[in-house]
C-alpha atoms as a PDB file:
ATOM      1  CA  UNK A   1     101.569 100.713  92.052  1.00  0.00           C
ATOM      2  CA  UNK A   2     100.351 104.082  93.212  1.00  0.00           C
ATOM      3  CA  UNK A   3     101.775 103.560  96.702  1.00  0.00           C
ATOM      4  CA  UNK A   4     104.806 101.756  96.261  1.00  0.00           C
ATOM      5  CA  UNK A   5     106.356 104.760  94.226  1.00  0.00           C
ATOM      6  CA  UNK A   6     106.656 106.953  98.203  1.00  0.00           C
ATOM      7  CA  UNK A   7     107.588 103.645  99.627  1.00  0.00           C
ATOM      8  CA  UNK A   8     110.409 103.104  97.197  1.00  0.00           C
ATOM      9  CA  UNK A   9     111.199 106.552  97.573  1.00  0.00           C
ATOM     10  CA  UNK A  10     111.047 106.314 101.428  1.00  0.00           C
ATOM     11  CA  UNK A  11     113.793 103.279 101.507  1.00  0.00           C
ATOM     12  CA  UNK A  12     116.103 104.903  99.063  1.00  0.00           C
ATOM     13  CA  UNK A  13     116.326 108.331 101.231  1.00  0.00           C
ATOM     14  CA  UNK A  14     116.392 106.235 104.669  1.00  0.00           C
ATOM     15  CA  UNK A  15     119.333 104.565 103.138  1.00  0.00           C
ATOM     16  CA  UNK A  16     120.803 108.190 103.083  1.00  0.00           C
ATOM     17  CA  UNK A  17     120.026 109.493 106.558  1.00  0.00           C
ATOM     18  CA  UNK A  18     121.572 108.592 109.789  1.00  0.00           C
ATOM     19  CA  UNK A  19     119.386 106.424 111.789  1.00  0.00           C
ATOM     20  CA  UNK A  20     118.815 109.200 114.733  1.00  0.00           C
ATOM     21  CA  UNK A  21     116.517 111.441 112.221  1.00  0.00           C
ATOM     22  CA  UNK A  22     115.035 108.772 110.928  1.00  0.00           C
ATOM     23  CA  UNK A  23     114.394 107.561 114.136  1.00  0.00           C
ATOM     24  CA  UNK A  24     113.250 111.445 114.976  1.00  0.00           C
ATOM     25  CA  UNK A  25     111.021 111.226 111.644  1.00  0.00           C
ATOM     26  CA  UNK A  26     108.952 107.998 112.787  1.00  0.00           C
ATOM     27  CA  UNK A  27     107.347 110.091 115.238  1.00  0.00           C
ATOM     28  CA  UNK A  28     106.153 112.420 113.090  1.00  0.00           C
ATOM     29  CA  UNK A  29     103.348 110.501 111.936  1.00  0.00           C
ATOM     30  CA  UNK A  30     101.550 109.017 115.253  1.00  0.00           C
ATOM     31  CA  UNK A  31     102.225 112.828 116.389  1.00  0.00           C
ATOM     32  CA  UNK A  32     100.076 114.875 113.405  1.00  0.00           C
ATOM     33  CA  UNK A  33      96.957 112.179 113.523  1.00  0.00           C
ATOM     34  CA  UNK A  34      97.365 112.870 117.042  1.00  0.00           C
ATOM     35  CA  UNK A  35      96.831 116.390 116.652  1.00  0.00           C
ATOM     36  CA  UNK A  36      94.118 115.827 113.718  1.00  0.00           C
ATOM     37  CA  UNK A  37      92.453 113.629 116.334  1.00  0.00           C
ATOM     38  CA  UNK A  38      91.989 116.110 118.940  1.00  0.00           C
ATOM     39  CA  UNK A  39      91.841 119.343 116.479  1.00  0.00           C
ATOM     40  CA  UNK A  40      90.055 118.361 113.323  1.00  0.00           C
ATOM     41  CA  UNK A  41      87.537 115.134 114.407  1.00  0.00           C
ATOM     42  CA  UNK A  42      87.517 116.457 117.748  1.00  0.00           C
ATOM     43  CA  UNK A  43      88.328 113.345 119.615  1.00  0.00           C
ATOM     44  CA  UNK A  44      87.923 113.580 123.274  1.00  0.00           C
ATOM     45  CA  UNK A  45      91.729 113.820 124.975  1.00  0.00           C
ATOM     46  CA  UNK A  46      91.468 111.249 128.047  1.00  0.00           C
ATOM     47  CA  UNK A  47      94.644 112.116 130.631  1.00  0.00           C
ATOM     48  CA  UNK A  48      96.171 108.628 129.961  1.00  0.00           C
ATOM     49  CA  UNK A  49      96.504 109.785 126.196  1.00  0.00           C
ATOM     50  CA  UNK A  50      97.540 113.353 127.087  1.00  0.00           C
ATOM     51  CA  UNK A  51     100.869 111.706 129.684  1.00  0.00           C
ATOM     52  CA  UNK A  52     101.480 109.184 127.141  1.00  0.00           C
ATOM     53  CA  UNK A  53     101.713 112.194 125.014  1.00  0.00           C
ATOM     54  CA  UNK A  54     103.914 114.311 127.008  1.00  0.00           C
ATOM     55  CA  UNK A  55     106.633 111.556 127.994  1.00  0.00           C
ATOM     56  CA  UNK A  56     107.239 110.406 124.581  1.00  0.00           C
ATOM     57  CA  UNK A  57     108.177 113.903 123.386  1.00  0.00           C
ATOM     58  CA  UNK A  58     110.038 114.511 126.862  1.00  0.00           C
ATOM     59  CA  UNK A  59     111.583 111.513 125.484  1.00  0.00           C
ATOM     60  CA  UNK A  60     112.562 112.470 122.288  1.00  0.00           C
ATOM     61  CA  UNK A  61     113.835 116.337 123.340  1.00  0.00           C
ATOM     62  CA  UNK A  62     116.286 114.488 126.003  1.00  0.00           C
ATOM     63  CA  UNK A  63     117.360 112.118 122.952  1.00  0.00           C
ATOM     64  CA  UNK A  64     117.379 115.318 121.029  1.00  0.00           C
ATOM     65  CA  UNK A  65     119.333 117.246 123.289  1.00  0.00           C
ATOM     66  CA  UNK A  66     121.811 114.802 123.832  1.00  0.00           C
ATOM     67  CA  UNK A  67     122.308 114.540 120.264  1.00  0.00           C
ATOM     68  CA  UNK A  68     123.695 117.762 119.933  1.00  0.00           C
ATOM     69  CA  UNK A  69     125.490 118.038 122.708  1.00  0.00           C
ATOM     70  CA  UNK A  70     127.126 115.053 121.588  1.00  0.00           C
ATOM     71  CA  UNK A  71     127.695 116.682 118.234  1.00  0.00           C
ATOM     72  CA  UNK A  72     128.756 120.477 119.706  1.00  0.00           C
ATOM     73  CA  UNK A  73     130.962 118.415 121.846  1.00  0.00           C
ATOM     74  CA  UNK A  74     133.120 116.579 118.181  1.00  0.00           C
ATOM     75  CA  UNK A  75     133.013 119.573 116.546  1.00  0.00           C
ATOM     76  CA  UNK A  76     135.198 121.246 118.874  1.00  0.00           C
ATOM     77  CA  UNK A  77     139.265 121.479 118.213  1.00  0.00           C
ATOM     78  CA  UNK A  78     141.385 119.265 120.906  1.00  0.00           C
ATOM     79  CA  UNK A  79     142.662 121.843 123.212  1.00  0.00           C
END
């Protein structure tokens, strides 16, 4: 019971949000234990983890920048 309450909670604000932040906000979680990993248990970084690393979040700033290029782009007045 204890953890279905943030699970319920979870579902009823995805149902709010448009799918590119909570496609943004799924990465959030692999990215902090990654962090804890290397920071707080002091896990050894091989560089297969650290490229994986960077080209997921080169990824997700291209997505990202797209994204509001795309939205600078609608909010403009028709000339």
């Amino acid at each position: 019971m204890l953890t279905a309450i943030p699970l319920l909670l979870f579902a009823v604000a995805a149902r709010r949000m448009d799918y590119s932040t909570l496609g943004f906000v799924q990465f959030l979680a692999p990215t902090i234990a990654f962090v804890l990993g290397l920071t707080v248990f002091e896990e050894p970084l091989r560089p297969v983890q650290l490229a994986s690393f960077v080209l997921i979040w080169t990824a997700i700033a291209l997505f990202s920048w797209d994204l509001l290029r795309r939205h600078a782009a609608s909010a403009k007045p028709p000339a």
